[in-house]
Protein backbone atom coordinates (compact mmCIF):
# COMPACT_ATOMS: atom_id res chain seq x y z
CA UNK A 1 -22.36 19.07 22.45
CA UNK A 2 -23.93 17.73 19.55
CA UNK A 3 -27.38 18.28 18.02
CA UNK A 4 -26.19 19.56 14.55
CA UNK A 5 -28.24 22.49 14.03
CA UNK A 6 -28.02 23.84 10.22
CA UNK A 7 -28.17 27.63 10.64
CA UNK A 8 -29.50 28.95 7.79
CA UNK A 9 -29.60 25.88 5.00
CA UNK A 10 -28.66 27.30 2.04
CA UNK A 11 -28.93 24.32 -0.50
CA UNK A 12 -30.26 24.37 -3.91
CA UNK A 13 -33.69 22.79 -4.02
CA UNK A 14 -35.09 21.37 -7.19
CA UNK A 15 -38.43 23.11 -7.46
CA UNK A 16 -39.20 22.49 -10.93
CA UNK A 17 -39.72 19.01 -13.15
CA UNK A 18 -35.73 19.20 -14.09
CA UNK A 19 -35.25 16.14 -16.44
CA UNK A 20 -33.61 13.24 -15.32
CA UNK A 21 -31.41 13.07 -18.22
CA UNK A 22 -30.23 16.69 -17.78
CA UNK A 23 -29.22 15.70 -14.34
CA UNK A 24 -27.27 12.65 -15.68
CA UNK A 25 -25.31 14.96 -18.26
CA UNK A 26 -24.62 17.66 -15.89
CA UNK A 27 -22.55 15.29 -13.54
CA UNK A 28 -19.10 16.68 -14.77
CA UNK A 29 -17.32 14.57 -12.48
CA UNK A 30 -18.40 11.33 -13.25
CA UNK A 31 -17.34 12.00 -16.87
CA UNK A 32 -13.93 13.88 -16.08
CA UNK A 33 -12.87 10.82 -13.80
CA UNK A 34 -14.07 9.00 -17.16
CA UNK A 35 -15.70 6.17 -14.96
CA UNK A 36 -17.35 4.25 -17.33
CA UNK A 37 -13.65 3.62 -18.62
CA UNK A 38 -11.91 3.62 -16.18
CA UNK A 39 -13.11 2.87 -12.79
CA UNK A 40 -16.48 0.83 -12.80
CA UNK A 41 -14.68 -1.69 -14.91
CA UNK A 42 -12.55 -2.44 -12.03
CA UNK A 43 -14.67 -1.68 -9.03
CA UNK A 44 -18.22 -0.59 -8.65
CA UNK A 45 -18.24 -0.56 -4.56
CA UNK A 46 -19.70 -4.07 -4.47
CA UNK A 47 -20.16 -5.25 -1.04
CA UNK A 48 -18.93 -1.98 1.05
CA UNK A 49 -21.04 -0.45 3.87
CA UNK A 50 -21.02 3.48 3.77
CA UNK A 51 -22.38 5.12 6.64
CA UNK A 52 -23.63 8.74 5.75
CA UNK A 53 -23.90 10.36 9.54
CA UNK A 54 -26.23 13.32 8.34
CA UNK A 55 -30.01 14.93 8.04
CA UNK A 56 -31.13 10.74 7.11
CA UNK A 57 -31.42 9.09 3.62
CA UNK A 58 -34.36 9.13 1.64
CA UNK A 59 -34.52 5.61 1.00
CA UNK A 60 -37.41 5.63 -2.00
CA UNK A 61 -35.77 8.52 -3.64
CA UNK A 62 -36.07 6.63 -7.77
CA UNK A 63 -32.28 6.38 -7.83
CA UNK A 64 -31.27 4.92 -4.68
CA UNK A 65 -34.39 2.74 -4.13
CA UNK A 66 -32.73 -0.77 -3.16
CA UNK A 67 -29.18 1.01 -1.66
CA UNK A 68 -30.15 1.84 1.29
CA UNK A 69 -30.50 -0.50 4.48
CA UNK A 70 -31.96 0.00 7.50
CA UNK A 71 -30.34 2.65 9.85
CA UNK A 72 -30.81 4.18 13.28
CA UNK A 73 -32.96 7.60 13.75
CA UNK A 74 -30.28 9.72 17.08
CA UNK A 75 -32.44 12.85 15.87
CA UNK A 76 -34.88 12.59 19.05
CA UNK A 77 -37.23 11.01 16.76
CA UNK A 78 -37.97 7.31 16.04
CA UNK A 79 -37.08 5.00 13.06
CA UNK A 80 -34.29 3.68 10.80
CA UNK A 81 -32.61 6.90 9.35
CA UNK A 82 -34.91 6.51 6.05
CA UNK A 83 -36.92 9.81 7.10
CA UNK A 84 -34.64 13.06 5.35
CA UNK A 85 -36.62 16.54 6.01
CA UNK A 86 -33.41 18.58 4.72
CA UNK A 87 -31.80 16.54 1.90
CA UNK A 88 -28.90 17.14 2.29
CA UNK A 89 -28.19 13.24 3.62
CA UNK A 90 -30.17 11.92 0.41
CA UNK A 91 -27.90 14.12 -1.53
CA UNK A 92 -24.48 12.77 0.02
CA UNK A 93 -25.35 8.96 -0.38
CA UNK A 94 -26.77 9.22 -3.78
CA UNK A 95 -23.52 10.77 -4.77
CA UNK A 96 -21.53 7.71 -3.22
CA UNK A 97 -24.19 5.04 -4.18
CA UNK A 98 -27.07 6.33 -6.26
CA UNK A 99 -27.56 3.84 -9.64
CA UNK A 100 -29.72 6.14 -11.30
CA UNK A 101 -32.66 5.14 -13.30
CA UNK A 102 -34.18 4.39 -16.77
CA UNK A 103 -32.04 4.31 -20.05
CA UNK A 104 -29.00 6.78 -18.32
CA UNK A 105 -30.94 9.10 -16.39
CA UNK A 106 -30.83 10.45 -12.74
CA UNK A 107 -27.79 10.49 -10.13
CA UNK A 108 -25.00 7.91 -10.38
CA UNK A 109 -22.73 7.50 -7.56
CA UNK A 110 -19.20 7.24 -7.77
CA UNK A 111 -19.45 3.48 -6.01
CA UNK A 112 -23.07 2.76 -7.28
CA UNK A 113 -23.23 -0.38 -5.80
CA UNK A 114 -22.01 0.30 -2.27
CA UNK A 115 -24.85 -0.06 0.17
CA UNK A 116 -25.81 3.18 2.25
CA UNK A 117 -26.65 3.07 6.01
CA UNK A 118 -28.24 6.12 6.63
CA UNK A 119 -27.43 7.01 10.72
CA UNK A 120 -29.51 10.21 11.30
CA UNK A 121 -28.74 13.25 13.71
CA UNK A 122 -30.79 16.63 15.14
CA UNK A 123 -30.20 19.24 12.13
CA UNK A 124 -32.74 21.90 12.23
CA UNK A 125 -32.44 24.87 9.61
CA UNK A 126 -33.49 27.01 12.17
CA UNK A 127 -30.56 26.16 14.44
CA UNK A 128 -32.89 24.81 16.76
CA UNK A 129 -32.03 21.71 18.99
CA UNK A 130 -33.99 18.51 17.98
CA UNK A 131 -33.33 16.03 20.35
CA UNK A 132 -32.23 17.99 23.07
CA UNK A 133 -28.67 16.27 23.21
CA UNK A 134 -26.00 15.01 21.51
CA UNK A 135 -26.12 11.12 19.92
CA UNK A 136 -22.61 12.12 17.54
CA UNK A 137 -20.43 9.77 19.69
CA UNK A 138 -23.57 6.75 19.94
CA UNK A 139 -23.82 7.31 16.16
CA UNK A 140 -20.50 6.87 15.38
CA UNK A 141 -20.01 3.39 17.57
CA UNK A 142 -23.83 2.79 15.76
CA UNK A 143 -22.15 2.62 12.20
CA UNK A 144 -19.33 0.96 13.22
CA UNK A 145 -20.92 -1.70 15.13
CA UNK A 146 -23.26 -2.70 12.07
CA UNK A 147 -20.79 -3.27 8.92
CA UNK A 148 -19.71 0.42 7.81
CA UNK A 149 -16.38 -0.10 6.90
CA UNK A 150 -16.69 3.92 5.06
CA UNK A 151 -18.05 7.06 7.44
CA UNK A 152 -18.85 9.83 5.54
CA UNK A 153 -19.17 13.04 7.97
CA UNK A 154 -20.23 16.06 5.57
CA UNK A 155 -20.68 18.46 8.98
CA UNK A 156 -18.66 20.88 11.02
CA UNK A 157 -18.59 21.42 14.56
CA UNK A 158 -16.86 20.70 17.99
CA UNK A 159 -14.78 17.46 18.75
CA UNK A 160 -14.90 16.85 22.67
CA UNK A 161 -13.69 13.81 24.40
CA UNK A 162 -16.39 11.67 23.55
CA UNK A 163 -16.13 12.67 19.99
CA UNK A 164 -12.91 11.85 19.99
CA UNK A 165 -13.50 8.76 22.04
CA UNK A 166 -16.24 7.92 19.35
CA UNK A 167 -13.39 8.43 16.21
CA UNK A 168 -10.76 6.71 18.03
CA UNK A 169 -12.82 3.31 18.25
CA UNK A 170 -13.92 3.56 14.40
CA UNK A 171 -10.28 3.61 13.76
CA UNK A 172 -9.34 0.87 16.23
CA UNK A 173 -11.71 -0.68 14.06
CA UNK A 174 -10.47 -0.66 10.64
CA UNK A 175 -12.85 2.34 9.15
CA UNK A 176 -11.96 5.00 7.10
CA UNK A 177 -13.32 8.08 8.58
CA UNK A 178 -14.06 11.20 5.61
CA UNK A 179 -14.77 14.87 6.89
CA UNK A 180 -15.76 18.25 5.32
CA UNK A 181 -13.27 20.95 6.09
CA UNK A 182 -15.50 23.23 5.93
CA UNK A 183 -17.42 26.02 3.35
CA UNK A 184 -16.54 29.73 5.49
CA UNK A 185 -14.52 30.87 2.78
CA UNK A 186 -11.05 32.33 3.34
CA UNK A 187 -7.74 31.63 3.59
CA UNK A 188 -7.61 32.46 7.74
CA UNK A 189 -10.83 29.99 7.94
CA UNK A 190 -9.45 26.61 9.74
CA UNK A 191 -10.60 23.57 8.88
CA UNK A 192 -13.57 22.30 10.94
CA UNK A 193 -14.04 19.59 13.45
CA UNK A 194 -14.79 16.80 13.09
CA UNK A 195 -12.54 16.84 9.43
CA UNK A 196 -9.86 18.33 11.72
CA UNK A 197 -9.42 15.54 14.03
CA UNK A 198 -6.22 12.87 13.42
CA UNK A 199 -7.04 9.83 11.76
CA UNK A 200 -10.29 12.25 9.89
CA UNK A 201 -9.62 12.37 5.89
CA UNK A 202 -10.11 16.07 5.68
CA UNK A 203 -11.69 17.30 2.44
CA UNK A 204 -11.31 20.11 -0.09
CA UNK A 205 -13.86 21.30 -2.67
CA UNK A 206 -12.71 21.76 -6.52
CA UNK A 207 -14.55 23.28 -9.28
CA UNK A 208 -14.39 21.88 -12.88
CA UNK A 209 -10.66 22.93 -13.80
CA UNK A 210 -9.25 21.64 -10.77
CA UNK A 211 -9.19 25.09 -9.19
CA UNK A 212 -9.94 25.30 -5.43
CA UNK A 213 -13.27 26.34 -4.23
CA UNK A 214 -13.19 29.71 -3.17
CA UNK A 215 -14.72 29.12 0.32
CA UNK A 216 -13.25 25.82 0.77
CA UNK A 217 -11.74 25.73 4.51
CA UNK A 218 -7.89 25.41 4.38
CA UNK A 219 -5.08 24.08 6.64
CA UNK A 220 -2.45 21.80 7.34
CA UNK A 221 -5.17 19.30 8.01
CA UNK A 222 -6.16 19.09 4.48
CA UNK A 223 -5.92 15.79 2.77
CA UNK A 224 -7.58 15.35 -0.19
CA UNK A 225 -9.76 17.55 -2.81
CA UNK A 226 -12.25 16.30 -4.85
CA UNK A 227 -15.18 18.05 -7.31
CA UNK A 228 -17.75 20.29 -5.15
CA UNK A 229 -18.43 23.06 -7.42
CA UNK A 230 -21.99 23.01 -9.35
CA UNK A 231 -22.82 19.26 -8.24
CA UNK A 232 -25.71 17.90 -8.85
CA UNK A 233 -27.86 15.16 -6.69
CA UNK A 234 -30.99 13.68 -5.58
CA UNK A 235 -33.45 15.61 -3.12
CA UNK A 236 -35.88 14.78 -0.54
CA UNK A 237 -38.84 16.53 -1.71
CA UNK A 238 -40.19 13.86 -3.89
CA UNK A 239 -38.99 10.56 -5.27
CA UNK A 240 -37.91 12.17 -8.15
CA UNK A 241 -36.13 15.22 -6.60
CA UNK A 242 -33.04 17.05 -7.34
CA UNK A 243 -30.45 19.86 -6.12
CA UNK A 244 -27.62 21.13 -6.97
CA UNK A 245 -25.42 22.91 -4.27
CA UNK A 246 -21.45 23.81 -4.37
CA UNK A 247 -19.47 22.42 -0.98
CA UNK A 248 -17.00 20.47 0.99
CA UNK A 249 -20.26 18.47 1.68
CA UNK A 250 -20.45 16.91 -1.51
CA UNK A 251 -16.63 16.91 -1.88
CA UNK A 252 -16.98 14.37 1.12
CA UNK A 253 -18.82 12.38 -0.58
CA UNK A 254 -17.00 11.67 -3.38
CA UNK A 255 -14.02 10.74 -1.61
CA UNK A 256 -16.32 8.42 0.83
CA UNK A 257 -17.21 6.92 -2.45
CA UNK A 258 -13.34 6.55 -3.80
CA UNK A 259 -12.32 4.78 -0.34
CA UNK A 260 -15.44 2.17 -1.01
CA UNK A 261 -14.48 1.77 -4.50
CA UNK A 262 -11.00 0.52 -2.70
CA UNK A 263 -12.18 -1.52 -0.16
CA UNK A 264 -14.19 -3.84 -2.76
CA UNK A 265 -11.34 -3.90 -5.27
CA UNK A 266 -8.69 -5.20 -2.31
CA UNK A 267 -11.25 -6.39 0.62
CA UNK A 268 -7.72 -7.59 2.45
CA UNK A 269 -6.00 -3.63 2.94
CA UNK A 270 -6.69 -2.12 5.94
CA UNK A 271 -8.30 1.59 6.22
CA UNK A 272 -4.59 2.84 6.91
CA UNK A 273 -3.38 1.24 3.72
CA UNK A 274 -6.81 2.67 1.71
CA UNK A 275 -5.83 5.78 2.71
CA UNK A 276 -2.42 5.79 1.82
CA UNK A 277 -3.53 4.64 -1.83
CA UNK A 278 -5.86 7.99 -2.25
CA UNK A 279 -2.95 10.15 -0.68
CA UNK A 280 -0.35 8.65 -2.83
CA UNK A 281 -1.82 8.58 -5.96
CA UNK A 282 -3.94 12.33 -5.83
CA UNK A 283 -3.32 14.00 -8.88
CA UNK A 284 -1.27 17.04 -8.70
CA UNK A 285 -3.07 20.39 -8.74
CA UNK A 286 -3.44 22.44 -11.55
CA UNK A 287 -1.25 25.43 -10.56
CA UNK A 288 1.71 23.46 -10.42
CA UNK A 289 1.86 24.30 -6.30
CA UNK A 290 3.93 21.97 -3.99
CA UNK A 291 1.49 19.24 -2.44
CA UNK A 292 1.03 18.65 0.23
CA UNK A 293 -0.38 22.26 0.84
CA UNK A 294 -3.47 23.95 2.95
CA UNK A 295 -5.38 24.07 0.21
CA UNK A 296 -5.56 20.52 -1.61
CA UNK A 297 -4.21 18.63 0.85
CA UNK A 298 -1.91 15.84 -1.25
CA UNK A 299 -3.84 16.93 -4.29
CA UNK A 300 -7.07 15.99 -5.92
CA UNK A 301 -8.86 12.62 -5.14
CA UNK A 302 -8.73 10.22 -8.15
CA UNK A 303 -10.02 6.49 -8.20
CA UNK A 304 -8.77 5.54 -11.44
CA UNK A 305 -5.29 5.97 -10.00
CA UNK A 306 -6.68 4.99 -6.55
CA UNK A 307 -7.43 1.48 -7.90
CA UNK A 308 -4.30 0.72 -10.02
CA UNK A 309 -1.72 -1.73 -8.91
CA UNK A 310 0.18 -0.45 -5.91
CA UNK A 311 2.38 -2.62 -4.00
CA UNK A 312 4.64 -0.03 -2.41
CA UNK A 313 1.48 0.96 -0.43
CA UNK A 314 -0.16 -2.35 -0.17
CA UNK A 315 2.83 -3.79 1.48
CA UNK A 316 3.35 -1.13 3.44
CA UNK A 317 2.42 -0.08 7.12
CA UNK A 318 -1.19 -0.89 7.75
CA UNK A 319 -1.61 1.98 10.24
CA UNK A 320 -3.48 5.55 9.63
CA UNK A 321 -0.82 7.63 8.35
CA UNK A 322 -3.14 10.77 9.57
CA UNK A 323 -2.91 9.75 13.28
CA UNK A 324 0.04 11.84 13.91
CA UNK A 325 -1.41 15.14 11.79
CA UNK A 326 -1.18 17.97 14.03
CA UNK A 327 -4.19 19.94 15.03
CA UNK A 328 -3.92 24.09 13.83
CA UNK A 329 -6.77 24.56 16.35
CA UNK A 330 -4.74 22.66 18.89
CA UNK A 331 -6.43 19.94 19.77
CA UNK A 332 -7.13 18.87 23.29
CA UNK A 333 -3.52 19.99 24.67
CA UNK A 334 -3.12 23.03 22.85
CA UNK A 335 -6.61 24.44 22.36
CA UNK A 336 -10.24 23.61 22.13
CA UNK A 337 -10.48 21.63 19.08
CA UNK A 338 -13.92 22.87 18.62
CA UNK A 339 -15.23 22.66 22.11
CA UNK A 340 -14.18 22.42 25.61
CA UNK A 341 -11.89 19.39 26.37
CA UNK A 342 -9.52 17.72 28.90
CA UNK A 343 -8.09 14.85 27.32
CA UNK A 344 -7.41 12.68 24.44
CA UNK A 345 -9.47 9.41 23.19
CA UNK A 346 -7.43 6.72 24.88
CA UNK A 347 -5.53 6.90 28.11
CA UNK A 348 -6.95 10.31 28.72
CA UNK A 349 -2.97 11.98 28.81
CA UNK A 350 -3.78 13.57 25.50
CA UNK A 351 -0.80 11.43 24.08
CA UNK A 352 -3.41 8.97 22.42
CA UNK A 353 -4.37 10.63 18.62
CA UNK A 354 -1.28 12.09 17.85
CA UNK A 355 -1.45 15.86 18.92
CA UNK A 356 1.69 17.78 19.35
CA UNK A 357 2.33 18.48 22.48
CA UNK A 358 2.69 21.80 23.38
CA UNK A 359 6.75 23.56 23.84
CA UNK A 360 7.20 25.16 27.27
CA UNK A 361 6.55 29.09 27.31
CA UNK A 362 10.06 31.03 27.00
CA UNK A 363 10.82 34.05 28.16
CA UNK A 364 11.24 35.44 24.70
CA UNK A 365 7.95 34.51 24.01
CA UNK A 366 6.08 36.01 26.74
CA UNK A 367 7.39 33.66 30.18
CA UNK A 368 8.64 36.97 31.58
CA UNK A 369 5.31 38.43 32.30
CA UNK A 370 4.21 39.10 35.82
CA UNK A 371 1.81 36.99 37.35
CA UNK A 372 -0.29 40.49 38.22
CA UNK A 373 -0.38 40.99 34.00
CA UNK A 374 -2.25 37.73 34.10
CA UNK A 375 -4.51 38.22 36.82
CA UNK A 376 -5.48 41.65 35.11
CA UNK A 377 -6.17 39.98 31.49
CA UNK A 378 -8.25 37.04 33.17
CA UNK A 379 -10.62 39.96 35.05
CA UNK A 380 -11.04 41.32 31.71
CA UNK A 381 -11.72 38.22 29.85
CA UNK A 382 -14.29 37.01 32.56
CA UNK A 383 -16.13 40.49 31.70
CA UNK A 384 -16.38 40.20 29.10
CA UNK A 385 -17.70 36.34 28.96
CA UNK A 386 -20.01 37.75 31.62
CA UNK A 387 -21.97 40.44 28.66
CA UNK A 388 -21.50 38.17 26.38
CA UNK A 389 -23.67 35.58 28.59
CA UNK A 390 -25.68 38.51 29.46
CA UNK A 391 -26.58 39.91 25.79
CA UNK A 392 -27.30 35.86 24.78
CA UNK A 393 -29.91 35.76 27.62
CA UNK A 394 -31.57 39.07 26.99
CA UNK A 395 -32.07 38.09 23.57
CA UNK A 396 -33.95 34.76 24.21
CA UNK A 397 -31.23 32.45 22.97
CA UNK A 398 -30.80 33.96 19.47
CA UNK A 399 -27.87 35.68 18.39
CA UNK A 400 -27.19 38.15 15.40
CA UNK A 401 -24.96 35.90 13.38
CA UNK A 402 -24.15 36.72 9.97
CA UNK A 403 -25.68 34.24 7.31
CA UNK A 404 -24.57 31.74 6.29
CA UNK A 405 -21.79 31.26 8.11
CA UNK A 406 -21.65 27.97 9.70
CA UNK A 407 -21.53 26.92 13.70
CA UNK A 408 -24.93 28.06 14.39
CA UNK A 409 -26.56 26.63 17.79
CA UNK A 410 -29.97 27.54 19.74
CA UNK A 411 -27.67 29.62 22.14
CA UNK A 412 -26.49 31.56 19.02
CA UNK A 413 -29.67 31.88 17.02
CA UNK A 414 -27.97 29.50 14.41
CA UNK A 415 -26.10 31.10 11.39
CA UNK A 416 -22.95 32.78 12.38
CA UNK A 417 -22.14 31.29 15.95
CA UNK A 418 -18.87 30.76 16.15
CA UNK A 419 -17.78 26.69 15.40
CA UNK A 420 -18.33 24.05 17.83
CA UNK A 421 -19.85 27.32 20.42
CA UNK A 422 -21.28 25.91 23.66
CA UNK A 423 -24.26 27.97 25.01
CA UNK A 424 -24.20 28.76 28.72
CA UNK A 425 -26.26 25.60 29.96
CA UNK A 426 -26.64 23.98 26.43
CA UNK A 427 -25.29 21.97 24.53
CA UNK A 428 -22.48 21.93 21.19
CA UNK A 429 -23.91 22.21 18.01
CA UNK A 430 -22.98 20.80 14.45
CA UNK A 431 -23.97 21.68 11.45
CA UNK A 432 -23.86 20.65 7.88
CA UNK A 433 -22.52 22.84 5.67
CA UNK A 434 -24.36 25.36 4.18
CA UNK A 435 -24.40 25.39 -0.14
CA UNK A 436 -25.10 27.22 -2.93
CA UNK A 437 -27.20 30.18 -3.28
CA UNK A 438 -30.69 29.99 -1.93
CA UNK A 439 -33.03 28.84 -4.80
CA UNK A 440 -30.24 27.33 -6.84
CA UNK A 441 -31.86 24.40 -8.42
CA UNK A 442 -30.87 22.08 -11.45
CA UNK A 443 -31.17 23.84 -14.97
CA UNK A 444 -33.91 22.48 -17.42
CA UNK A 445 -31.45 22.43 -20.28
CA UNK A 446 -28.10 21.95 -19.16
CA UNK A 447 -25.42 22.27 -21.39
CA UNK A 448 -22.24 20.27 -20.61
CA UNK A 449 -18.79 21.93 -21.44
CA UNK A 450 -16.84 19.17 -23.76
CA UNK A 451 -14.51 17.36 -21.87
CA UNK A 452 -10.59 19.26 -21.92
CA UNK A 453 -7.92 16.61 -23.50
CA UNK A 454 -6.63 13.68 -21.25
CA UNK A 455 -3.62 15.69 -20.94
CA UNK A 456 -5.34 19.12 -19.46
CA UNK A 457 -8.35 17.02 -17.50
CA UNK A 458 -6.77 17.08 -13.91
CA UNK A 459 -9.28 14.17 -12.67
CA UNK A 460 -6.98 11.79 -14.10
């Protein structure tokens, strides 16, 4: 299962000497959640761990130099997750921790002084496996096991048993768990594993008016939306590198970022009771539509309200309030939540994370059928596996897939496998999300839109 492999990585690239200070004034939502105002003065993410599970941080990148501690290299390769050939990992933490540089220039996190642990994985933007197997579940237990008390998980893919396993003890161990649901694009798209397993805070992307991202995933497992549309944040390529990209990805981030801001301000709640304060107090969408829905979730993300006085939820029950979300894909018992599985994290009865359990087949619905009508569609559907097996072998490993669709593996020639698809022999693939158009890269003169009036700005 788990090498993520990137498919084709679509992310906007800074090729150019973009100024720093164009970057600064082109992070729209740092100014429409009016931080300086209204959330650093209360918390700045002072002594959290975030763990950013991804492509590794750059740790010498100019505005996170000093953020980022020493992490653990799954990729195949060795080190301490400081190595980032993609960016795209650089780009999530410096959007949860970054502390820019100079006199207001460069990328400011959300929680800019949170400290990153960068826990690196296989991605390959060829969909190539690097590593050969999957280190998901060992990364997981790594970042809980050294002070991450935040995950941030901007990928899609499968969620087996050992995934689940994996998520499971993060939870038993008081951490808030953040997922991408996923950048396909329509309203059929489910959201992806891991975002989609109970006890995950699934994320939504938003553009600048609140609006949902057209090729945000959606589905019941949507919690929370927060700004991924035109976001800007610091590259790999040099120490002063930037990109700008539209995705769940970066969505992730900034709620990552919002539940460390939390756990600073009231060190004493548990990751339950942090997530009930982001659920509770998400700000209403703009179209007026009943939360929670499959699009936002409970609503948009919002850390000033996040970090006001709440002692309804601080009082209340300290469990997840997400462990007993039910799957769409159908989870271990009802489906393959990604990837082939048998049982549930826990006591292995699938009864352990919440799943509904599937109702007994009536007649009405199809019970009636002959056992010889079954036998007949499970020839066909072994067939047709068969030539599917067949056509994958033939073509050396690489499929056809459209691009830029994620779930791309070395058994399906990376872009446009289906999600969490296990090649004959191989193993699952993940994938961070692919963004933006290819090229798409920080403008030199940046023009910000003036802020709307408190009353219209739906970040607040």
């Amino acid at each position: 299962m788990a090498v993520l492999a990137a498919g084709a990585l679509l992310w906007g690239l800074s090729a150019g000497p973009a100024s720093a200070d164009n970057i600064r004034d082109g992070q729209w939502a740092i100014k429409k959640y009016d931080v300086a105002n209204k959330v650093w003065p209360i918390s700045q993410g002072d002594g959290v761990v975030v763990a950013v599970i991804d492509s590794g941080v750059e740790a010498d990148h100019q505005d996170l130099a000093g953020q980022v501690l020493p992490g653990m290299d799954f990729s195949g390769e060795q080190g301490d997750g400081t190595v980032d050939k993609l960016g795209h990992g650089t780009g999530m933490a410096s959007l949860i921790a970054g502390h820019g540089h100079g006199d207001q220039a460069g990328i400011i996190g959300l929680a800019p002084k949170a400290k990153i642990l960068p826990v690196r994985i296989a991605i390959s933007p060829s969909g190539d496996i690097n590593g050969g197997q999957d280190r998901l579940p060992e990364a997981l237990r790594f970042a809980v096991d050294h002070g991450a008390k935040v995950i941030n998980m901007s990928f899609g893919g499968g969620a087996d048993s050992a995934v689940r396993a994996a998520i499971k003890y993060a939870i038993d161990k008081d951490v808030v768990l953040v997922g991408g649901a996923g950048n396909l694009g329509n309203h059929n798209t489910p959201v992806n594993y891991p975002a989609a397993v109970p006890g995950v805070v699934a994320v939504a992307a938003v553009d600048q008016q609140g609006n949902i991202w057209e090729k945000s995933n959606r589905g019941p497992e949507i919690t929370l939306a927060a700004p991924g549309v035109g976001i800007y944040s610091a590259g790999n390529k040099s120490e002063s590198d930037y990109r700008a990209a539209d995705g769940t990805s970066d969505a992730t981030a900034y709620v990552s970022a919002i539940a460390a801001l939390i756990r600073s301000k009231y060190p004493d709640l548990s990751a339950g009771q942090v997530i009930n304060r982001m659920i509770k107090s998400a700000v209403a969408p703009p179209d007026g539509s009943k939360v929670p829905n499959n699009s936002y979730g409970y609503g948009i993300a919002s850390p000033s309200k996040a970090l006001a006085p709440n002692p309804a939820v601080d009082g209340g029950s300290k469990d997840n309030p997400l462990l007993g979300r039910v799957e769409s894909q159908g989870g271990p018992d009802g489906g393959d939540g990604g990837a082939s599985q048998s049982a549930a994290p826990g006591d292995g009865s699938g009864k352990g994370s919440g799943q509904q359990q599937a109702a007994p087949l009536k007649k009405e619905d199809g019970g009636g059928v002959s056992m010889a009508v079954y036998a007949v569609i499970g020839v066909v559907a072994l067939l047709v596996i068969v030539g599917v097996v067949l056509v994958v072998r033939r073509s050396g490993g690489r499929g056809s897939g459209g691009p830029g669709a994620p779930g791309g593996s070395a058994g399906s020639g990376g872009p446009g496998g289906p999600v969490g698809y296990v090649p004959p022999g191989g193993q699952q693939q993940y994938q961070p999300y692919p963004q933006g158009p290819q090229g798409q890269q920080p403008p030199q003169y940046y023009q910000p839109e003036p802020p709307p009036p408190a009353s219209e700005n739906p970040y607040r």
